[in-house]
C-alpha atoms as a PDB file:
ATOM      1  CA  UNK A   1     167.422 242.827  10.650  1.00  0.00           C
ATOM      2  CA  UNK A   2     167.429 239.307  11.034  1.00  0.00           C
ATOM      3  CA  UNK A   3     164.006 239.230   9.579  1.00  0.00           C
ATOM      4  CA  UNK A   4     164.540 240.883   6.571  1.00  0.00           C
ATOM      5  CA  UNK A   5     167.170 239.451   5.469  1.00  0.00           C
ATOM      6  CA  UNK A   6     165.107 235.851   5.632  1.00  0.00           C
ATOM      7  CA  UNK A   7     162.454 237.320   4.165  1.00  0.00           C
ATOM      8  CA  UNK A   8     165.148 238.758   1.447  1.00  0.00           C
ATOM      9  CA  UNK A   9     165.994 235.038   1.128  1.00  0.00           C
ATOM     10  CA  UNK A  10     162.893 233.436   0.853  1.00  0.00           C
ATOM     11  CA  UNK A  11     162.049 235.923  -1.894  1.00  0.00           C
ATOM     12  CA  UNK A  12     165.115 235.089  -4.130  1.00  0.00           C
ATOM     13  CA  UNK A  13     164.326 231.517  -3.364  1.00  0.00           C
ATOM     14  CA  UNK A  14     160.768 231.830  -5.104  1.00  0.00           C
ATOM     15  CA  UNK A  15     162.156 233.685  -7.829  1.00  0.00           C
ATOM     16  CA  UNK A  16     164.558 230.860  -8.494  1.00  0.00           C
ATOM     17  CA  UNK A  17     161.726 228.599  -8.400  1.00  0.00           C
ATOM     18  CA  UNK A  18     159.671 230.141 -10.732  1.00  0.00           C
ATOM     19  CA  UNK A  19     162.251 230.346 -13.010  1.00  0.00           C
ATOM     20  CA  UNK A  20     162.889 226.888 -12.522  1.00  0.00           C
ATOM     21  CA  UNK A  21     158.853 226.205 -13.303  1.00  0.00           C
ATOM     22  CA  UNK A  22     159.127 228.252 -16.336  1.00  0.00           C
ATOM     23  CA  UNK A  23     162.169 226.173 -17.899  1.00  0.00           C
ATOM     24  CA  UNK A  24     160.397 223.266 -17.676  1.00  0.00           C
ATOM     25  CA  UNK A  25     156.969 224.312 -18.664  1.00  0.00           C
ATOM     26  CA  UNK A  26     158.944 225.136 -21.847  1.00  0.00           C
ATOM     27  CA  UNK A  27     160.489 221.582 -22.102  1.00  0.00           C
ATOM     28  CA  UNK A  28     157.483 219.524 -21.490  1.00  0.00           C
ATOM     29  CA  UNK A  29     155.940 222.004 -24.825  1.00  0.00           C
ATOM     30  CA  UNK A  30     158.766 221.497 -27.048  1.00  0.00           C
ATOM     31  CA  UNK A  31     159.218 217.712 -26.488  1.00  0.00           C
ATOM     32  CA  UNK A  32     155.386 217.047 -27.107  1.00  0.00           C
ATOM     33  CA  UNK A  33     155.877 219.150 -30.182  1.00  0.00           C
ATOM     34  CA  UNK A  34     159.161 216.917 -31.053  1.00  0.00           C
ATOM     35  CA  UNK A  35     157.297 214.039 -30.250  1.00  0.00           C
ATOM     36  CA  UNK A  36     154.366 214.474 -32.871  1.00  0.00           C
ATOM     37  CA  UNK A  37     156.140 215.627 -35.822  1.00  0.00           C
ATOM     38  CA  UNK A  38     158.189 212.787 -34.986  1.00  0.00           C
ATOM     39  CA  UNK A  39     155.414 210.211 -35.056  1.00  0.00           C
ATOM     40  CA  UNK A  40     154.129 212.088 -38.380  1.00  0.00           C
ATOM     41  CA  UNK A  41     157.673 211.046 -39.796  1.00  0.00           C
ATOM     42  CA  UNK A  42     156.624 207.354 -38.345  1.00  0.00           C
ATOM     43  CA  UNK A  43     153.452 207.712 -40.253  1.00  0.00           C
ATOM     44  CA  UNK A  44     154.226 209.027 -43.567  1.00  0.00           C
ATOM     45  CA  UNK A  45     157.357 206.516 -43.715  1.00  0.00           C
ATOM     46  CA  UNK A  46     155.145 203.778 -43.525  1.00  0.00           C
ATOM     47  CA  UNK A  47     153.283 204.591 -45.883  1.00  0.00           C
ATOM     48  CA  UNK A  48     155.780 205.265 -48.528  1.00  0.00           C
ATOM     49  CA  UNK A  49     157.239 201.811 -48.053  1.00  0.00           C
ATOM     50  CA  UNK A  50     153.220 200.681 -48.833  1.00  0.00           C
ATOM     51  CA  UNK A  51     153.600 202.688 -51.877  1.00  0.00           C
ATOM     52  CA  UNK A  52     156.780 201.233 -52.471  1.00  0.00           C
ATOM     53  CA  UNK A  53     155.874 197.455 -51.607  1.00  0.00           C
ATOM     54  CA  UNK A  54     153.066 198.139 -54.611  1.00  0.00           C
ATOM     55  CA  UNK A  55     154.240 200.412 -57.126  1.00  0.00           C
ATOM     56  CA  UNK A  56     151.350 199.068 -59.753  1.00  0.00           C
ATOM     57  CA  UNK A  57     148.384 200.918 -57.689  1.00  0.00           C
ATOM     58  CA  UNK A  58     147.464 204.543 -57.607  1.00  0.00           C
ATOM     59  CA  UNK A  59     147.982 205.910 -54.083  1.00  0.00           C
ATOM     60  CA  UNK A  60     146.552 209.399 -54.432  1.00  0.00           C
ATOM     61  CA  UNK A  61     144.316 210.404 -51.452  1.00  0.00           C
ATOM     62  CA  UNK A  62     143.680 213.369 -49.258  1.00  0.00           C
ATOM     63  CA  UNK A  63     142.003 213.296 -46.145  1.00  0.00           C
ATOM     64  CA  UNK A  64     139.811 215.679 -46.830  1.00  0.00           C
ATOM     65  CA  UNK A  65     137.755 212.626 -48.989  1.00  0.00           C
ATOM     66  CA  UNK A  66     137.494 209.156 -46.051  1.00  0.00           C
ATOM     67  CA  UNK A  67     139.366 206.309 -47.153  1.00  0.00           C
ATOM     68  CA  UNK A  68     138.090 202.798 -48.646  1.00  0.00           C
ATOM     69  CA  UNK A  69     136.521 201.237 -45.637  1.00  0.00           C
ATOM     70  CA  UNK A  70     137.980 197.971 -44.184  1.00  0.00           C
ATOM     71  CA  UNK A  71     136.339 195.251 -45.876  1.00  0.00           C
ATOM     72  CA  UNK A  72     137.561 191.235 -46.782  1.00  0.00           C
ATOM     73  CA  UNK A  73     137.313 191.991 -50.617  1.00  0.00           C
ATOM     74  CA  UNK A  74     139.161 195.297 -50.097  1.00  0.00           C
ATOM     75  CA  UNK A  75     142.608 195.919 -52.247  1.00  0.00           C
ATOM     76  CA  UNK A  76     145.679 196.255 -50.942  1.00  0.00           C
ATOM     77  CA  UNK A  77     146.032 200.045 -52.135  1.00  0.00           C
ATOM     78  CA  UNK A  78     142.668 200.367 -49.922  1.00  0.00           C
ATOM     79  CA  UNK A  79     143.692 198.651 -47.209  1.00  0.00           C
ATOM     80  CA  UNK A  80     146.832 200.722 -46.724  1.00  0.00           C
ATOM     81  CA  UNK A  81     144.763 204.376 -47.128  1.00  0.00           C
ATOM     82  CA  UNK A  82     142.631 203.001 -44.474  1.00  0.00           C
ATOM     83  CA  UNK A  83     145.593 201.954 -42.378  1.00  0.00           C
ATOM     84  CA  UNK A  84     147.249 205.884 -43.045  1.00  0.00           C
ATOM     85  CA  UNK A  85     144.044 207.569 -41.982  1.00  0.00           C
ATOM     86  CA  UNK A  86     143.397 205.937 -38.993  1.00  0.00           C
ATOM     87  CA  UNK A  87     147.410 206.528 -37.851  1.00  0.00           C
ATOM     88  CA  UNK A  88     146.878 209.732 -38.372  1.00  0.00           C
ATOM     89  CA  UNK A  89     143.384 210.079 -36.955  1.00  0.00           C
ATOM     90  CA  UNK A  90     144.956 208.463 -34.192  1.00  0.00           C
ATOM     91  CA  UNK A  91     147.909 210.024 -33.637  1.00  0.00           C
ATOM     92  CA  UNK A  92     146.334 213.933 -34.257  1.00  0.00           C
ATOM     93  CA  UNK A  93     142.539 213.041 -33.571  1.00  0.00           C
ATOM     94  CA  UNK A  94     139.986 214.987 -35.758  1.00  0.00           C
ATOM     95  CA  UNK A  95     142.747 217.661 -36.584  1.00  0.00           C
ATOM     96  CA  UNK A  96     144.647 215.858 -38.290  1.00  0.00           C
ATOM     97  CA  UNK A  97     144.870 215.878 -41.990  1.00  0.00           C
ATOM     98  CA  UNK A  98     146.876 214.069 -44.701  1.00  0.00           C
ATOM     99  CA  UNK A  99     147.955 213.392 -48.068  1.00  0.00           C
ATOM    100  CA  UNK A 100     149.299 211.725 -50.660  1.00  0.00           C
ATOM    101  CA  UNK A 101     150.121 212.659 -54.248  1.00  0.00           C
ATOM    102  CA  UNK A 102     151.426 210.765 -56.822  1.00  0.00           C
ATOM    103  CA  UNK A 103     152.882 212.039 -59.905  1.00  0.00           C
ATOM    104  CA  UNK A 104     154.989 210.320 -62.294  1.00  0.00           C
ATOM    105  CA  UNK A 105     157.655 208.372 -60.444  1.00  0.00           C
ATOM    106  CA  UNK A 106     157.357 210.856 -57.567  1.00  0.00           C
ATOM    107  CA  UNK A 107     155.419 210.680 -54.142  1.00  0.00           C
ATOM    108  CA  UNK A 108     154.578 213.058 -51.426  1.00  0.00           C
ATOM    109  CA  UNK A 109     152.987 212.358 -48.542  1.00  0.00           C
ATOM    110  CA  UNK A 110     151.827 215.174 -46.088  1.00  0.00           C
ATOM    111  CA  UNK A 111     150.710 215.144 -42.793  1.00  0.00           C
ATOM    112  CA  UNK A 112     149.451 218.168 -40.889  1.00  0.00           C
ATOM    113  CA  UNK A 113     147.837 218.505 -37.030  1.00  0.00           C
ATOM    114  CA  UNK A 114     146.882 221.381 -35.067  1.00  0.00           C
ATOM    115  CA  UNK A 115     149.975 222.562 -33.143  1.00  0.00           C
ATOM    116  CA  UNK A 116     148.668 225.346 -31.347  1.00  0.00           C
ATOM    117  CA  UNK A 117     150.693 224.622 -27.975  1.00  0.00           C
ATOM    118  CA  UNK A 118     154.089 224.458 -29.610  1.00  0.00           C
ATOM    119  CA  UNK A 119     153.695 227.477 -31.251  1.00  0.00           C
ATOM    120  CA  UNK A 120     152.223 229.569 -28.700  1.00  0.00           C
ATOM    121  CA  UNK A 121     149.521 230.215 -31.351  1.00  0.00           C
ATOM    122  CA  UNK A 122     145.698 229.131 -31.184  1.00  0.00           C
ATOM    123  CA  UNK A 123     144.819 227.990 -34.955  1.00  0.00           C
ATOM    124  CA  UNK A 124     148.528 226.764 -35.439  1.00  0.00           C
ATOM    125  CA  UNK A 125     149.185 224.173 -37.687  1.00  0.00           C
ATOM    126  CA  UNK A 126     152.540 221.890 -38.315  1.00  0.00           C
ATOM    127  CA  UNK A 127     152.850 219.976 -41.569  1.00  0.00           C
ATOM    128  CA  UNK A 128     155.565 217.129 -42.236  1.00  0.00           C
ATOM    129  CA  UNK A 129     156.291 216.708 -45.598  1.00  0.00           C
ATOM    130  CA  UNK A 130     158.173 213.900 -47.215  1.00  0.00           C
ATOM    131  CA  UNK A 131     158.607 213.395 -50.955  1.00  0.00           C
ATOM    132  CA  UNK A 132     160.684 210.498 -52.498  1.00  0.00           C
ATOM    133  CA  UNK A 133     160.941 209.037 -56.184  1.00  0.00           C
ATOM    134  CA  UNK A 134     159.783 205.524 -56.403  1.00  0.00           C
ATOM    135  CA  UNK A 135     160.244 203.413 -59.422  1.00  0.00           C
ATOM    136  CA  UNK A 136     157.335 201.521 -61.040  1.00  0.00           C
ATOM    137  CA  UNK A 137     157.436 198.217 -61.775  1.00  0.00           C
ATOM    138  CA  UNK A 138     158.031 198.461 -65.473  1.00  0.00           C
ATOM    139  CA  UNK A 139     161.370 200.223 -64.297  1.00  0.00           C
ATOM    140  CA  UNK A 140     162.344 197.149 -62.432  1.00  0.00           C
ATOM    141  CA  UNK A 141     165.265 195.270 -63.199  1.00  0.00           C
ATOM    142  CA  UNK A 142     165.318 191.634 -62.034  1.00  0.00           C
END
């Protein structure tokens, strides 16, 4: 008897475990996913204070097209694409895609990556999205 009822324990001891195990499998998937759409919000901030810091230029890009290299004559408007692709190229790798579109006194900037472990989902993708209204400098009042 004495057996079985260790054996009885050692079973609902593994089942505990495993439980455990499964818990924080779960945890470790939903901070990584926390953690990269936060980073995206990192990214697409800094970019809007770029558009921000030079309101005169024309910031519409998508990834899909590469940005202005990295050159000494380059513009500041280049120089910042170049800057947002290789955040995001560095924070997604290859998978990751962005945006930004400018109309009017309006901006959006997008940033998408493949987020097939959060969402349990091979092909899954996660997109932050962050639109704000910037002024231009003609709107300025000094």
């Amino acid at each position: 008897m004495t057996l079985i009822e260790v054996v009885v324990a050692v079973l609902i001891l593994v089942i505990g475990l495993l439980g455990v195990a499964v818990v924080q499998l779960n945890a470790l998937k939903y901070t990584d996913s926390s953690r990269m759409t936060s980073q995206a919000s990192f990214i697409a901030y800094d970019m809007l204070d770029r558009i921000r810091a030079n309101s005169g230029a024309d910031y519409t890009w998508a990834r899909s097209e590469r940005a202005p290299p990295f050159t000494s004559t380059a513009s500041v408007r280049d120089l910042d694409l170049h800057d947002f692709e290789a955040n995001i190229l560095g924070f997604a790798g290859d998978s990751g895609s962005g945006s930004v579109v400018v109309r009017a006194n309006e901006v959006i900037v997008s940033i998408s990556w493949d987020d097939a472990r959060g969402a349990k989902n091979a092909g899954a993708r996660e997109t932050f999205t962050l639109t704000s209204r910037v002024a231009d400098e003609s709107q300025v009042v000094q």
